[in-house]
Protein backbone atom coordinates (compact mmCIF):
# COMPACT_ATOMS: atom_id res chain seq x y z
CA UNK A 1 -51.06 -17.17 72.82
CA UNK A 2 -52.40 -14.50 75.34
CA UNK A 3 -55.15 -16.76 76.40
CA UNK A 4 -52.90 -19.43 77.25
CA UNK A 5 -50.99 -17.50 79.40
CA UNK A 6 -54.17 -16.02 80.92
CA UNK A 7 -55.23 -19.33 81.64
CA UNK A 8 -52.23 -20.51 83.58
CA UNK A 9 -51.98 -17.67 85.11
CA UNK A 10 -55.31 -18.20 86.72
CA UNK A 11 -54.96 -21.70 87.73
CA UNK A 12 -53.81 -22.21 91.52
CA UNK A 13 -52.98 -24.68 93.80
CA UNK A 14 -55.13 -25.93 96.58
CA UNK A 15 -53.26 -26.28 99.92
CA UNK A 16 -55.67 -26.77 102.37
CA UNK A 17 -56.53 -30.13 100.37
CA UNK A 18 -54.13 -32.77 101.66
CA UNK A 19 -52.07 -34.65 99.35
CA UNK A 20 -53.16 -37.81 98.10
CA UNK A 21 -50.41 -40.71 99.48
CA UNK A 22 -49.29 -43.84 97.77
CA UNK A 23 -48.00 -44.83 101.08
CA UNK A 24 -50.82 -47.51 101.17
CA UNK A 25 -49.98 -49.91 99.32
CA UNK A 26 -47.33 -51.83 101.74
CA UNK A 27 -50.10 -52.26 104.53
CA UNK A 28 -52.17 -54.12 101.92
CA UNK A 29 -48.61 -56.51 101.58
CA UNK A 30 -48.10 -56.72 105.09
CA UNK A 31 -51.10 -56.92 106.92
CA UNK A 32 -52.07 -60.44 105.83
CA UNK A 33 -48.27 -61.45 106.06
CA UNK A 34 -48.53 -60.49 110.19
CA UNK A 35 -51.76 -62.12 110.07
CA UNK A 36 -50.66 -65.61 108.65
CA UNK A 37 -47.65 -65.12 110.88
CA UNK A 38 -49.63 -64.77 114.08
CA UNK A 39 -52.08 -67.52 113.51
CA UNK A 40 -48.70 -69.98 112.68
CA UNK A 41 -47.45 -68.84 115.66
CA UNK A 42 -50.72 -68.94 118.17
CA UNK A 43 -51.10 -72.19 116.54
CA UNK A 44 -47.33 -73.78 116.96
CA UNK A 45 -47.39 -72.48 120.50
CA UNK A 46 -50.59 -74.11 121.28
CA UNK A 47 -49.21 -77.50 119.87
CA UNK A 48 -45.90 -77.26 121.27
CA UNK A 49 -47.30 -76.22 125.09
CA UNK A 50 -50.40 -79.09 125.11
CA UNK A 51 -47.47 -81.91 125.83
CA UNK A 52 -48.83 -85.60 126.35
CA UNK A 53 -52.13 -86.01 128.30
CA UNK A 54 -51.93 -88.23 131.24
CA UNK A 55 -54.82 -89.49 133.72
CA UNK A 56 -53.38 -89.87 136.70
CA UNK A 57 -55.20 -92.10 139.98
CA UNK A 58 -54.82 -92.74 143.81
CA UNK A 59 -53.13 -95.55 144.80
CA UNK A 60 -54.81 -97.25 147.52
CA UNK A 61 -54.36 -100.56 149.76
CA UNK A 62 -57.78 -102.64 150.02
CA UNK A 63 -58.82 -104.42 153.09
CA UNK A 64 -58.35 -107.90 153.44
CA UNK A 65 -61.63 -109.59 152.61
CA UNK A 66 -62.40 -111.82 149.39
CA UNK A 67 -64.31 -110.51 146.76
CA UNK A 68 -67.37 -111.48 145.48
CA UNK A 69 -66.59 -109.86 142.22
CA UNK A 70 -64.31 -112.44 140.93
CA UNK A 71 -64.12 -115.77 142.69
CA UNK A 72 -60.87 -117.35 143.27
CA UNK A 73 -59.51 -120.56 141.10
CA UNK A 74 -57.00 -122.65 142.52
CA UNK A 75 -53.76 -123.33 140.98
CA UNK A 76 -53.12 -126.36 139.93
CA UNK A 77 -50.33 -128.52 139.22
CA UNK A 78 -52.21 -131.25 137.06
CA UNK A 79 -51.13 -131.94 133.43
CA UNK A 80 -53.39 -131.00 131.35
CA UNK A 81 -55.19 -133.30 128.90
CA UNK A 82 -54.08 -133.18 125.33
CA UNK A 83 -57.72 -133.68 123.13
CA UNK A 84 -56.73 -136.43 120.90
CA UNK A 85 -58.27 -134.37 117.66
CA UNK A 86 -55.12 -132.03 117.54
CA UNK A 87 -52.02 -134.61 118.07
């Protein structure tokens, strides 16, 4: 029984060691839970803020000359011809 006590006697406890913390475990929960909540967010804010793209041009007046890129066709107020095929 002496020896035992002789034993525990002699064991001691280590202070300048720090203890070891089971405070790590949360971080592992919640670091990829901020990170999935910051990528939803970066990308809802980037969806929400593009809007509708629009091209937008100069109006302009031309000067008054005729064209040569399309030529002009008269209006008429002939009746057209009916092909006899369809009646």
């Amino acid at each position: 029984m002496t020896d035992i006590r002789q034993e525990l006697s002699s064991l001691t406890i280590d202070r300048e060691r720090p203890a070891r913390g089971g405070r790590w475990w949360p971080a592992l929960l919640l670091l990829p839970i901020l990170a999935a909540l910051a990528a939803f967010f970066m990308y809802g804010v980037r969806r929400w803020s593009r809007g509708v793209e629009v091209e937008t041009v100069r109006a302009s007046i031309a000067p008054n000359r005729p064209s040569t890129a399309m030529p002009r066709t008269e209006i008429t107020t002939k009746p057209a011809k009916i092909c006899e095929v369809c009646k």
